[in-house]
Protein backbone atom coordinates (compact mmCIF):
# COMPACT_ATOMS: atom_id res chain seq x y z
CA UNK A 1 115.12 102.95 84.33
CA UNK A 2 112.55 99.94 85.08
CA UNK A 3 109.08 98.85 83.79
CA UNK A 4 106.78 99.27 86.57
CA UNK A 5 103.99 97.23 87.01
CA UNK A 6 101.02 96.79 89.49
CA UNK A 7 100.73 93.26 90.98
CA UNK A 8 98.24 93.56 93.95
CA UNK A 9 95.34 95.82 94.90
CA UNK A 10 93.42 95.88 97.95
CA UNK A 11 90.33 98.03 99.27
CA UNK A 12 88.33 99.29 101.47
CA UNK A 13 85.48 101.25 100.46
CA UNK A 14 81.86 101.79 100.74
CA UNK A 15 81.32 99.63 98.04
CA UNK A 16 82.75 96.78 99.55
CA UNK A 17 85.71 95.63 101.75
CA UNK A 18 88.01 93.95 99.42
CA UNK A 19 89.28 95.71 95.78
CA UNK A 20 87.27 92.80 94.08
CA UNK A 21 84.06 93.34 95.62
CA UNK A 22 84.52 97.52 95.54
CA UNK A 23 85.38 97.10 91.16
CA UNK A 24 82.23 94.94 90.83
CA UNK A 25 79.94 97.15 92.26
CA UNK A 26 81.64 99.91 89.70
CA UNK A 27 81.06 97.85 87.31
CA UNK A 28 77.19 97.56 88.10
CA UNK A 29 76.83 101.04 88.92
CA UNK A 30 75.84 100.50 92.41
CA UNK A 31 75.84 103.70 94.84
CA UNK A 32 76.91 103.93 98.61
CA UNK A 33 75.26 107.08 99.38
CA UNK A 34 72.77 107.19 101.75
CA UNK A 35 71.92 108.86 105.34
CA UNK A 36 74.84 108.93 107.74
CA UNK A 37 74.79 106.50 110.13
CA UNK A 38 77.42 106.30 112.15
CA UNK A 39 76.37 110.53 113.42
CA UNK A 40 73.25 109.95 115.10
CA UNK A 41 72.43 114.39 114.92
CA UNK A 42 69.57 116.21 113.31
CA UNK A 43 71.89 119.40 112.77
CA UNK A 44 73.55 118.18 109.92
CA UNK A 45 72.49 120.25 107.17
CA UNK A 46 73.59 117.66 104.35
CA UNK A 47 73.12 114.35 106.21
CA UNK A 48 74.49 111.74 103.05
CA UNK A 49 77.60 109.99 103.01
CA UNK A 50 79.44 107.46 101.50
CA UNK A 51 80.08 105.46 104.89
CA UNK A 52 81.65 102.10 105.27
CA UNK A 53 79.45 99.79 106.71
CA UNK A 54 79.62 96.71 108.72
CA UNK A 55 83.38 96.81 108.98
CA UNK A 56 84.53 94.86 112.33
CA UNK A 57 88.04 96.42 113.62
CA UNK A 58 87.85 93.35 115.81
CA UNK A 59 87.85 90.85 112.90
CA UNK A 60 91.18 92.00 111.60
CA UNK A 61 93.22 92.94 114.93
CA UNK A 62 93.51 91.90 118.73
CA UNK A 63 92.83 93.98 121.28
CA UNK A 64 96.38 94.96 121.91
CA UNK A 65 97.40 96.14 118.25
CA UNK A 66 93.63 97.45 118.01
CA UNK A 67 94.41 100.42 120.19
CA UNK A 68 97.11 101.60 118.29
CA UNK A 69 95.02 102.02 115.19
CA UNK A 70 92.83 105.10 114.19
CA UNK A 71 90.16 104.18 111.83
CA UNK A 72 92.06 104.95 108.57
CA UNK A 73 95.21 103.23 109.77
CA UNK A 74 92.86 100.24 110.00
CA UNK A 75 91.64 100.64 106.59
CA UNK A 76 94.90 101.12 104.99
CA UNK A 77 96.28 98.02 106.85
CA UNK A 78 93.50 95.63 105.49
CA UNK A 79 93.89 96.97 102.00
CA UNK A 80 97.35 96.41 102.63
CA UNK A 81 97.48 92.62 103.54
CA UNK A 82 94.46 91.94 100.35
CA UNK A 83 97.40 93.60 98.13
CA UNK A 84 100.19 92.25 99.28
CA UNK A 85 98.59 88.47 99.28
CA UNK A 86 97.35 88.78 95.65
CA UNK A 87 100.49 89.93 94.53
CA UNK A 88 102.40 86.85 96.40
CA UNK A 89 105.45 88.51 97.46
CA UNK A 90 107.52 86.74 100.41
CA UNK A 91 109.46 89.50 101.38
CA UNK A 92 111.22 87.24 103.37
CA UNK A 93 111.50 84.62 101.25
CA UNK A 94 112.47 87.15 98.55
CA UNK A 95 114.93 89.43 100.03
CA UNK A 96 112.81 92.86 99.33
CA UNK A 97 111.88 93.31 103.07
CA UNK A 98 115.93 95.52 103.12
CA UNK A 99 114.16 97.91 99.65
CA UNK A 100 110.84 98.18 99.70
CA UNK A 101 109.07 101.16 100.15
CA UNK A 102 105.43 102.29 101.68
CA UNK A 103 103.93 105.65 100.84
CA UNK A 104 100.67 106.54 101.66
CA UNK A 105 98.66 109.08 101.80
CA UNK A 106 96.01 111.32 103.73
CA UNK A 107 94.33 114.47 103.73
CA UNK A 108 93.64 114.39 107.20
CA UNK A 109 95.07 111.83 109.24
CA UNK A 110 93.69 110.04 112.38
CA UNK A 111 90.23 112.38 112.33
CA UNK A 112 88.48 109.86 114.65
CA UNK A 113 90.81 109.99 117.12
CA UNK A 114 91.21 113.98 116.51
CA UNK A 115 87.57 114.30 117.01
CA UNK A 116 86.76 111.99 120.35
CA UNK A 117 89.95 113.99 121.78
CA UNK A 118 88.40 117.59 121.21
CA UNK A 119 85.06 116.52 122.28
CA UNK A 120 86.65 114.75 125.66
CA UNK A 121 88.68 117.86 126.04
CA UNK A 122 85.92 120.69 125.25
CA UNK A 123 82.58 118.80 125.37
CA UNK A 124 83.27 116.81 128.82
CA UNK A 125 86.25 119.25 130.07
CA UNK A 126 88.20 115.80 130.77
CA UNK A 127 91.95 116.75 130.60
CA UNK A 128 93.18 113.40 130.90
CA UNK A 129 93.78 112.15 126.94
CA UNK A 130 94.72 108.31 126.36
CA UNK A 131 98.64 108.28 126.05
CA UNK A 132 98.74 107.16 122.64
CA UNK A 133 96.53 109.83 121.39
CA UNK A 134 99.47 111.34 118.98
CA UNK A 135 100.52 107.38 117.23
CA UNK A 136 96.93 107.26 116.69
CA UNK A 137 95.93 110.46 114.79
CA UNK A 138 99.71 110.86 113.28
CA UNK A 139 99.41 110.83 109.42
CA UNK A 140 102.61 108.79 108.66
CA UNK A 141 100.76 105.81 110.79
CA UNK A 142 99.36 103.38 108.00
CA UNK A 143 102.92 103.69 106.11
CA UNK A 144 104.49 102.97 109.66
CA UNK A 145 102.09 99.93 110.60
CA UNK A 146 102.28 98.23 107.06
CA UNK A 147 106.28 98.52 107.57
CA UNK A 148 106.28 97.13 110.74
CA UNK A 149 103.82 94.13 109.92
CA UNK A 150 105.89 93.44 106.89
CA UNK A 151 109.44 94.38 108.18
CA UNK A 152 109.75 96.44 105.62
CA UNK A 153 113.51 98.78 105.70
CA UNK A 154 113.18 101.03 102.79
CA UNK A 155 111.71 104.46 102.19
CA UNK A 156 108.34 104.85 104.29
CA UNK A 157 106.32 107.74 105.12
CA UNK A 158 103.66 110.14 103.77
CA UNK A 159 102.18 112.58 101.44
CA UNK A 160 99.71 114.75 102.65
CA UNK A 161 97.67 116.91 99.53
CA UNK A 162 94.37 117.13 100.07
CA UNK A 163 92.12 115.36 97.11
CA UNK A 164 95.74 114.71 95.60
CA UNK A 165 97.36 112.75 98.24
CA UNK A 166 96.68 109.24 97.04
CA UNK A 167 97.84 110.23 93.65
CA UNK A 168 101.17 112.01 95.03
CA UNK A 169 102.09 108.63 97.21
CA UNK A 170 101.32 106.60 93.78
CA UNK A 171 103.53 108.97 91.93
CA UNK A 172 106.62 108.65 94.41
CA UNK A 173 106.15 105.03 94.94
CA UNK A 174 106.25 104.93 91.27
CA UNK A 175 108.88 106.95 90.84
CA UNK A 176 111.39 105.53 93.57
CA UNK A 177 110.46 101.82 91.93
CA UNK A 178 111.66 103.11 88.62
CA UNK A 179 114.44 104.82 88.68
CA UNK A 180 116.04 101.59 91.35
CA UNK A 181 115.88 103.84 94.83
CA UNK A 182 113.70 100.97 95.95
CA UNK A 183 112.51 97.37 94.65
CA UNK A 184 109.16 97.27 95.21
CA UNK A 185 106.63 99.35 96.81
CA UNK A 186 103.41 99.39 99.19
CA UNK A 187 101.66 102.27 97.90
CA UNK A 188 98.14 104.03 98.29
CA UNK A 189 96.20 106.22 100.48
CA UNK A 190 93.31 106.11 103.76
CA UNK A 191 90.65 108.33 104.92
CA UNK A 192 88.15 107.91 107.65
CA UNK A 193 86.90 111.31 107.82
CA UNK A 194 82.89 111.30 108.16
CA UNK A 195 82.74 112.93 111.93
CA UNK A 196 81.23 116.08 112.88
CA UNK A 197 84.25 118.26 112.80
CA UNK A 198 84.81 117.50 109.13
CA UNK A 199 81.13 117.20 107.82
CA UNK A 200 80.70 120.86 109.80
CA UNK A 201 83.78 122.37 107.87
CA UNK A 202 82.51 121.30 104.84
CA UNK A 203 79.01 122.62 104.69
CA UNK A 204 80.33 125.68 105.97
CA UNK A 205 82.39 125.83 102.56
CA UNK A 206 78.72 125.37 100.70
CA UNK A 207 79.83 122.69 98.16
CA UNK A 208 78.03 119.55 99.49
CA UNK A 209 75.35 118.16 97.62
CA UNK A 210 72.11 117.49 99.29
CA UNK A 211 70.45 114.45 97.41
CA UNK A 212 73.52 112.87 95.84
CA UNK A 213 76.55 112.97 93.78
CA UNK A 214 76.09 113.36 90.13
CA UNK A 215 79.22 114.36 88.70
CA UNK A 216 78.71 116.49 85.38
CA UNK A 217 75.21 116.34 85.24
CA UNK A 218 73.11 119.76 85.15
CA UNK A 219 71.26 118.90 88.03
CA UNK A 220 74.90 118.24 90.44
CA UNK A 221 74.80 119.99 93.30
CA UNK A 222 77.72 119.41 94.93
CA UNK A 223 80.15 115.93 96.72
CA UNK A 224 79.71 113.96 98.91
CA UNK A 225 82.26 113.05 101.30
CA UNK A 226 83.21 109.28 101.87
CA UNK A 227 86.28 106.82 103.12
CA UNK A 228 87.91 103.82 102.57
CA UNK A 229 91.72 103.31 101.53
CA UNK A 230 93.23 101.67 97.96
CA UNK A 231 96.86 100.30 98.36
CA UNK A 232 98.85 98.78 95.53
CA UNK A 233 102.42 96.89 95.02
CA UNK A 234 104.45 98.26 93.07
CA UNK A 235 107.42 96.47 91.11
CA UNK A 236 109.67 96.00 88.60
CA UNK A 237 108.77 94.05 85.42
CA UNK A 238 111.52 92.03 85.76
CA UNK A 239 111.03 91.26 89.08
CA UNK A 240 107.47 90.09 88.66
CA UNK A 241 107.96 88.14 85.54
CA UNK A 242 110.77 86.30 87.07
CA UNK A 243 108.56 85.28 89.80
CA UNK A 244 105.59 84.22 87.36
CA UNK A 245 103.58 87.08 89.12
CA UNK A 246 100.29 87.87 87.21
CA UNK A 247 100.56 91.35 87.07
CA UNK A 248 97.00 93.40 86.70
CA UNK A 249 98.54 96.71 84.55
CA UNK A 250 101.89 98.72 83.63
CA UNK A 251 102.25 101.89 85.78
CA UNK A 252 103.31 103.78 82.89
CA UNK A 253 103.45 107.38 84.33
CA UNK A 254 102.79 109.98 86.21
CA UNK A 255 102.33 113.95 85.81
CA UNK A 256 102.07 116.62 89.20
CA UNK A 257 101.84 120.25 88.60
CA UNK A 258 100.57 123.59 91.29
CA UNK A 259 98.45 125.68 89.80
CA UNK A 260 99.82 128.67 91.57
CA UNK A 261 96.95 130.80 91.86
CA UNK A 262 93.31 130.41 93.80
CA UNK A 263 94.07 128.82 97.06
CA UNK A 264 90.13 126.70 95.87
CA UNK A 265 89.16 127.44 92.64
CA UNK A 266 90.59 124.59 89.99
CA UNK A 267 92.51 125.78 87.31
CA UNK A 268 92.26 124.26 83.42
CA UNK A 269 95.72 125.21 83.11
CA UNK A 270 97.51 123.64 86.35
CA UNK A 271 95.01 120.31 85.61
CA UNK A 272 96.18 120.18 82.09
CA UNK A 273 99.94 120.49 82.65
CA UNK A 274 99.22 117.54 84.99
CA UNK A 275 98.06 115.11 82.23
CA UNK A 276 100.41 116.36 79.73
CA UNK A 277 103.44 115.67 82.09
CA UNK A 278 101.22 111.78 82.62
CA UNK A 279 101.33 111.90 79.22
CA UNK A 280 105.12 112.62 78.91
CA UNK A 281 106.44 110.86 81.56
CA UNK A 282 104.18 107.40 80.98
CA UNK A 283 105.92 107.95 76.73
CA UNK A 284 102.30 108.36 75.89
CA UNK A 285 100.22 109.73 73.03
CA UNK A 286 97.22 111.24 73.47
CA UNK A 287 95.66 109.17 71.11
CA UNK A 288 96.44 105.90 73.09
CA UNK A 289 94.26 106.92 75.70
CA UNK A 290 90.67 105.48 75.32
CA UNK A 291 89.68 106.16 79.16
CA UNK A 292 89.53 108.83 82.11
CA UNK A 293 89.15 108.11 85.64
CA UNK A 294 87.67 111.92 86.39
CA UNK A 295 88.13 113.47 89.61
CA UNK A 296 84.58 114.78 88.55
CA UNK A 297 83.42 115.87 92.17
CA UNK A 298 80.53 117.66 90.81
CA UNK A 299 80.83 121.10 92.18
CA UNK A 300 80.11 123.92 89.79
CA UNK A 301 83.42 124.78 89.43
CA UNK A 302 85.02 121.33 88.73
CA UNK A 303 83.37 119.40 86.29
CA UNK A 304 83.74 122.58 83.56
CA UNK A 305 86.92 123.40 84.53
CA UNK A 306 88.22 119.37 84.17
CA UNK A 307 86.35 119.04 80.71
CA UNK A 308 87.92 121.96 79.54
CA UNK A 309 91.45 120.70 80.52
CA UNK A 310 90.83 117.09 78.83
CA UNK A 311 90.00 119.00 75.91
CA UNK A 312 92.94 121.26 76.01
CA UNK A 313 95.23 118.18 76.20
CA UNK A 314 93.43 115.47 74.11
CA UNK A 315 91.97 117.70 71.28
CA UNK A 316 89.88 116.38 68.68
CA UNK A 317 90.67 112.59 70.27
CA UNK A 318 88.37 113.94 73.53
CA UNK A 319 85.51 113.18 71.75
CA UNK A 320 86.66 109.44 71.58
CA UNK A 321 87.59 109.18 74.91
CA UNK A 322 85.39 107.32 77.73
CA UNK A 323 85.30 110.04 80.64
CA UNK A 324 82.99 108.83 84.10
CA UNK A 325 83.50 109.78 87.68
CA UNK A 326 83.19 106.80 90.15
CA UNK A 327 82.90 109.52 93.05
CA UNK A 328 79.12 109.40 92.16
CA UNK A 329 79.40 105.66 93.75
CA UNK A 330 82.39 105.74 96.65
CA UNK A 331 81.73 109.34 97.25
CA UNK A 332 84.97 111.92 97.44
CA UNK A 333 87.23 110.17 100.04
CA UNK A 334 89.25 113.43 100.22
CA UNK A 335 93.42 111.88 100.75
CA UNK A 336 92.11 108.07 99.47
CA UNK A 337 90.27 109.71 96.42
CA UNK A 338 92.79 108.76 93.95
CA UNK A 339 93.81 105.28 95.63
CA UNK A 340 89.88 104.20 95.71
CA UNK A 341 89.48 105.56 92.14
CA UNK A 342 92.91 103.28 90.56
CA UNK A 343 90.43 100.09 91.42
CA UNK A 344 88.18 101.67 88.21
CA UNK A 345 91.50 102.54 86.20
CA UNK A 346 92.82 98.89 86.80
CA UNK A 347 89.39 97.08 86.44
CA UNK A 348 89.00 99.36 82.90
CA UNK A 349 92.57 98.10 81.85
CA UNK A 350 92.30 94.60 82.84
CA UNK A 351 88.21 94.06 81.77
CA UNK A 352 87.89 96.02 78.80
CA UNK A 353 85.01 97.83 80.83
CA UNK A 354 84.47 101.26 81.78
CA UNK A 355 82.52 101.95 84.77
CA UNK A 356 79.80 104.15 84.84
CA UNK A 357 79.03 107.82 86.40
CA UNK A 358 76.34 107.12 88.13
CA UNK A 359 73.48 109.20 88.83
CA UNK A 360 73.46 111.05 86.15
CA UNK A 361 70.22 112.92 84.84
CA UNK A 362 70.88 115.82 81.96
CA UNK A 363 73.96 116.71 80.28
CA UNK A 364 75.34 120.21 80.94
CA UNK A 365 76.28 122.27 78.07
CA UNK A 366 79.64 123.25 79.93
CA UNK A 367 80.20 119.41 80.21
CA UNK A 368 80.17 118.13 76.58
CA UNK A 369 82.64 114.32 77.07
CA UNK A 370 80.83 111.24 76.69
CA UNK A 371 80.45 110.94 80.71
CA UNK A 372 79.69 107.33 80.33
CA UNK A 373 75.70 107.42 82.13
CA UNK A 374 74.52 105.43 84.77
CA UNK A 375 75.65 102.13 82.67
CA UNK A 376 78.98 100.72 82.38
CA UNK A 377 80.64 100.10 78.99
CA UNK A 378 82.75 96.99 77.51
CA UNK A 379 85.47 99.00 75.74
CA UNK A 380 88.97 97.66 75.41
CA UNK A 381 91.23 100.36 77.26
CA UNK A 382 94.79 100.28 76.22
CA UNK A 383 95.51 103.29 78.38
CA UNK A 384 93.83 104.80 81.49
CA UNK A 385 94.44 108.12 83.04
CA UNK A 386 93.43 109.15 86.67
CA UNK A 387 93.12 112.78 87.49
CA UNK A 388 93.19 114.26 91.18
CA UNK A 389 93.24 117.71 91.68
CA UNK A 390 93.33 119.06 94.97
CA UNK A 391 92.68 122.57 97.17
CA UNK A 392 95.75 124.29 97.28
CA UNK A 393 96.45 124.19 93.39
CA UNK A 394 97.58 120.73 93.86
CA UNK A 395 97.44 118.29 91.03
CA UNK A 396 98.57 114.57 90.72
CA UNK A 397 97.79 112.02 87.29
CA UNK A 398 98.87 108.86 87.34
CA UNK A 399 98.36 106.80 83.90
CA UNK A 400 98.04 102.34 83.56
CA UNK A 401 99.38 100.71 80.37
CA UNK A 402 97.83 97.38 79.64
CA UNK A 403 100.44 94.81 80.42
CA UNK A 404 101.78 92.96 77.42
């Protein structure tokens, strides 16, 4: 069994389009949300998203590869390169091209190009569809493109868990790396999923917030969807020191349970088996944990029912730990959730600083963990935890050592 360690992080987020840029405005606090832009419709009921702006396609592919590429694949393949370039790997040079795996994941694949096809086919009643309508909406296309750009041979393809797809893909990269099934590995997950079909769905579900996300506070009233894509590489310890890599944190662990029950509603149970089996796997103590990346979408149900879990696991030590939700920044980016959020669990590791939850107004009695308000905090962290819990039951932790 290996040491793994992280030794390159890219982004794309609506904080900014490189992992550098997205953990500085986490750092400051800054929020994305704002009007949607890119739906030009006065029948949205909750018109705020997290939306990446000013990103050119056309800056980081030709025309020809261009078409292949839905809108996440394109995120996930920029994020990609920034990782793979900070963590210098050759995989040429280095022989890992023949090992090295890519997982990533998605909640729901090529939407873009699932949306413009229903609303040529039942909008405009145009049967013709463009012939590489399926490679563009397929969800195992980011894993395939970043294999194919990198010649990569070893185990690609991906998870698909709602809000706990990231996290999953982290977890079996992790995993694979580890135990020697593969070398190294390209890991992470995309969304691009602010179209009408999606935004529609999930109004009609009545847990979107109207004025913002503030995860936690009294006055939440629900997410905010947004998009973007995190990828990491993954490798060995050895590996990376022999090549004089700098590597930005130990992936000590990670912990997946089901809860088995309400096909929606979170359960403090299924989340805490999750962090205890982080906890387990990563050779952890609860007490060496001084930070939480929350999935803290603040929906009624959620932020209770995650406070309760950290306090079932954690006990009296809760009340030392750092909790803050960065969704109240990036917005919930649904299958990238946990990918964007490992920027905040690396930056806390590597900075001693824990960013803030943002927008945050009064404390909720149900919600009693120092939620880290509006301003970030220089702490040193010498272990990070990152919770994603998804519909379905469906939980993934992943937990960061600092390296030493």
């Amino acid at each position: 069994m290996h040491r793994v360690v992280i030794t390159g992080a890219g982004a794309v987020t609506p904080l900014g389009h490189t992992a550098s840029d997205t953990w500085m405005a986490m750092r400051e606090g800054r929020s994305a949300i704002g009007p949607i832009t890119s739906l030009a419709r006065e029948d949205l009921r909750f018109g705020i998203a997290a939306e990446v702006k000013d990103f050119d396609p056309a800056a980081h592919f030709d025309e020809k590869r261009l078409i292949l590429l839905d809108r996440f694949t394109q995120f996930a393949l920029v994020a990609a390169r920034e990782a793979i370039a900070q963590s210098g790997i050759d995989f040429a040079a280095d022989g890992l091209g023949e090992n090295t795996a890519v997982v990533i994941g998605t909640g729901i694949g090529g939407e873009q190009t699932h949306d413009a096809t229903s609303r040529r086919l039942y909008a405009e009643n145009n049967l013709r569809l463009h012939p590489l309508t399926i490679v563009r909406l397929m969800a195992n296309a980011p894993a395939s493109h970043i294999a194919i750009e990198y010649g990569l041979n070893g185990p690609a393809f991906a998870t698909s868990s709602a809000c706990s797809s990231a996290n999953h893909a982290l977890a079996q990269a992790f995993h694979m790396v580890r135990s020697g099934i593969a070398d190294a590995a390209i890991a992470g997950g995309s969304e691009a999923c602010i179209t009408l079909g999606t935004i529609k769905a999930w109004e009609a579900m009545r847990v979107m917030a109207d004025d913002t996300c503030r995860p936690f506070s009294k006055q939440r009233r629900g997410m905010v969807l947004g998009e973007g894509a995190g990828v990491f590489v993954l490798e060995t310890l050895e590996r990376a020191q022999r090549r004089g890599a700098t590597i930005l944190a130990e992936f000590a662990g990670a912990g997946m349970s089901a809860d088995a029950g309400d096909i929606v509603f979170p359960s403090e149970a299924g989340a805490a088996r999750a962090i205890e089996r982080a906890l387990k796997d990563g050779g952890l103590a609860p007490t060496d944990v001084d930070y939480v990346n929350a999935h803290g979408t603040a929906t009624p149900a959620n932020d209770p029912t995650e406070t309760k879990a950290i306090r079932r696991v954690f006990g009296s030590h809760a009340d030392a730990l750092a909790v803050s939700s960065t969704k109240s920044m990036h917005g919930h980016a649904l299958g990238a959730a946990g990918a964007v959020e490992l920027i905040a669990a690396l930056g806390a590791v590597r900075d001693g600083v824990v960013p803030p939850t943002a927008n945050f107004v009064d404390p909720d009695p149900e919600c009693d963990l120092d939620y880290v308000p509006n301003v970030a905090r220089e702490k040193t962290v010498r272990a990070v935890l990152s919770n994603s819990f998804a519909f379905g039951g469906l939980n993934a932790v992943v937990a960061l050592r600092r390296p030493s």
